[in-house]
C-alpha atoms as a PDB file:
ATOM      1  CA  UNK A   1       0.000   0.000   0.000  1.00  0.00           C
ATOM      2  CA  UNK A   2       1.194   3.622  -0.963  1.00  0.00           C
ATOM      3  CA  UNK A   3       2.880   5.241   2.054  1.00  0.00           C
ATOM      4  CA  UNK A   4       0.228   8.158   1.676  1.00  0.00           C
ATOM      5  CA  UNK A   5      -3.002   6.147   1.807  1.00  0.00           C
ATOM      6  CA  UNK A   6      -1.707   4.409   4.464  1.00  0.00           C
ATOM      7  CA  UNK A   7      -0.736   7.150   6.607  1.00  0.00           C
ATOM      8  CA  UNK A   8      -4.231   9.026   5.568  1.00  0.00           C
ATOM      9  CA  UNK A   9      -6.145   5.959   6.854  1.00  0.00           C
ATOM     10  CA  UNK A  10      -3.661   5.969  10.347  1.00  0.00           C
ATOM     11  CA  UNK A  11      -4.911   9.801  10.822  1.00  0.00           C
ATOM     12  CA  UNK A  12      -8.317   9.098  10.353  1.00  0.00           C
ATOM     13  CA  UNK A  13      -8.239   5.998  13.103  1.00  0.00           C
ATOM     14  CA  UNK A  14      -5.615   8.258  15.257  1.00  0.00           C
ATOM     15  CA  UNK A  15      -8.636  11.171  14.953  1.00  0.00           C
ATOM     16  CA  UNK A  16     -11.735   8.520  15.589  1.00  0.00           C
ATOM     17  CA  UNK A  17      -9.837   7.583  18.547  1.00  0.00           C
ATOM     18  CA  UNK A  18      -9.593  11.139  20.234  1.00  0.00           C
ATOM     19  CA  UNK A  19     -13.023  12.163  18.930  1.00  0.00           C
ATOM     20  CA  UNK A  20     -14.399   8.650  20.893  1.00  0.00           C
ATOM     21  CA  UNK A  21     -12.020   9.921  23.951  1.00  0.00           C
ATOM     22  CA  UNK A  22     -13.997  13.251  23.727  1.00  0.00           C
ATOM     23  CA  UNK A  23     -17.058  11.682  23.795  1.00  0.00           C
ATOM     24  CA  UNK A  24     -16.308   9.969  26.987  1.00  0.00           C
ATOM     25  CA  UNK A  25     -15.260  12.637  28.463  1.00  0.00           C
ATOM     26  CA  UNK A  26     -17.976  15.021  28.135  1.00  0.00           C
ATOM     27  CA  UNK A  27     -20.519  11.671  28.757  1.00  0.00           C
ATOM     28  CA  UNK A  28     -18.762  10.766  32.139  1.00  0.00           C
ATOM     29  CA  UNK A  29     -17.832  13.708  33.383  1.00  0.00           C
ATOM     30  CA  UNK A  30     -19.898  16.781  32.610  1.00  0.00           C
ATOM     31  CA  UNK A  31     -23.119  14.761  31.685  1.00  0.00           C
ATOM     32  CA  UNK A  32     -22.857  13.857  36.063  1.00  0.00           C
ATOM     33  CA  UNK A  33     -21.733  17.923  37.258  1.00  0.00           C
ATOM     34  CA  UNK A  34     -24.807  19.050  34.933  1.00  0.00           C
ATOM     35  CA  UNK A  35     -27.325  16.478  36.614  1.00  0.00           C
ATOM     36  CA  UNK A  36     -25.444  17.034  39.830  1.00  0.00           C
ATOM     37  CA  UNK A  37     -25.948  21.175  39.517  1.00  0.00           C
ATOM     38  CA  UNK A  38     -29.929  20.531  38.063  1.00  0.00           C
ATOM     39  CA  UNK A  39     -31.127  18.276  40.093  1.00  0.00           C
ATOM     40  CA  UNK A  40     -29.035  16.109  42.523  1.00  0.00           C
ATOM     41  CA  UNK A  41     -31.733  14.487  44.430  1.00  0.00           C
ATOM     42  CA  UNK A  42     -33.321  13.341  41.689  1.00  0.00           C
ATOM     43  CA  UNK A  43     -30.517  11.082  40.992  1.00  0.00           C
ATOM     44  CA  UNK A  44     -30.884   8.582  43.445  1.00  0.00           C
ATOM     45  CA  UNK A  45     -27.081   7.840  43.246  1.00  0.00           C
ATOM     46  CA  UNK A  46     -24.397   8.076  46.047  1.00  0.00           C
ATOM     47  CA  UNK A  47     -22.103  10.766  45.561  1.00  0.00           C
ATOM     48  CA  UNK A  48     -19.472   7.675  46.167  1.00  0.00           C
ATOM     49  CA  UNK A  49     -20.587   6.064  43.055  1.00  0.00           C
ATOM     50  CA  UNK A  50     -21.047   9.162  40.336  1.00  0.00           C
ATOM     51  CA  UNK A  51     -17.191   9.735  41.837  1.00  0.00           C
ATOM     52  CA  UNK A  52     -16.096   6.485  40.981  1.00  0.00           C
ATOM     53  CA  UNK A  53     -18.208   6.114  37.937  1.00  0.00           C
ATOM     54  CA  UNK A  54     -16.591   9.825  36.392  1.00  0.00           C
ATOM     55  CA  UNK A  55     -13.225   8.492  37.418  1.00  0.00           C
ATOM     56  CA  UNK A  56     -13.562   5.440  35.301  1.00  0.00           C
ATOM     57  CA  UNK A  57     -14.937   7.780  32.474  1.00  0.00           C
ATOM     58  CA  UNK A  58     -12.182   9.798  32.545  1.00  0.00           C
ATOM     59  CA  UNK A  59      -9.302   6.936  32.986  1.00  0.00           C
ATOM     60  CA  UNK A  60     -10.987   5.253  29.518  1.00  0.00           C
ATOM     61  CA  UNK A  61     -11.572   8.372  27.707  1.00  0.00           C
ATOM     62  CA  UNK A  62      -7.208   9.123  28.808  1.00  0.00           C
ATOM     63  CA  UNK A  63      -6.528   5.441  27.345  1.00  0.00           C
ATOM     64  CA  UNK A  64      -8.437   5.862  24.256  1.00  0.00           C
ATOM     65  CA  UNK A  65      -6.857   9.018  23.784  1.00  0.00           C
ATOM     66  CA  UNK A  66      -3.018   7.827  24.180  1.00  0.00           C
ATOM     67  CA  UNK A  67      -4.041   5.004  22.259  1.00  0.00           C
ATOM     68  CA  UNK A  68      -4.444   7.444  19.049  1.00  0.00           C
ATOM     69  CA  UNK A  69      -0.757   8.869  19.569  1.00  0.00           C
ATOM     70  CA  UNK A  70       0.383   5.517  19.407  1.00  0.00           C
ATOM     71  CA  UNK A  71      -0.924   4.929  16.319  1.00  0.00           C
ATOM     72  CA  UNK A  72      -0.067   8.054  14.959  1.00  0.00           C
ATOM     73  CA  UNK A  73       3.429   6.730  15.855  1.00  0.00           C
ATOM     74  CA  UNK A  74       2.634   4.415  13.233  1.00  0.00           C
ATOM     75  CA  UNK A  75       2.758   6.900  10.370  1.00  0.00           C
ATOM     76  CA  UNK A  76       5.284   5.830   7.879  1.00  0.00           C
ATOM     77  CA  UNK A  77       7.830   8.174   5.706  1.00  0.00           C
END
């Protein structure tokens, strides 16, 4: 495969990557501090739990995301 369609198609997996990091970020962390500011009782979640549950957001959405710089590491010259 030519160097240049295979480094186009790396970018475009590198950028689905960080867009899918995004995604978890902004679902797992400010999709809980919005319902948290609107309406926390309403919930019926521990505080202990959305804590732990945003944490885990956030550590998948960081491993996604260093995932795509390793394949961008993949580009070829």
């Amino acid at each position: 495969m030519d160097n240049l369609v295979w480094n186009e198609r790396t970018k475009l997996l590198a950028g689905a990557l960080d867009r899918l990091s995004t995604a978890c970020f902004t679902l797992g962390i400010l999709t809980p501090v919005a319902a948290g500011i609107y309406g926390p009782a309403q919930l019926g979640l521990s505080p202990q739990f959305l804590l732990l549950a945003a944490g885990s957001w956030l550590v998948g959405g960081f491993a996604l995301h260093m995932f795509a710089q390793i394949v961008l590491g993949k580009l070829q010259q």
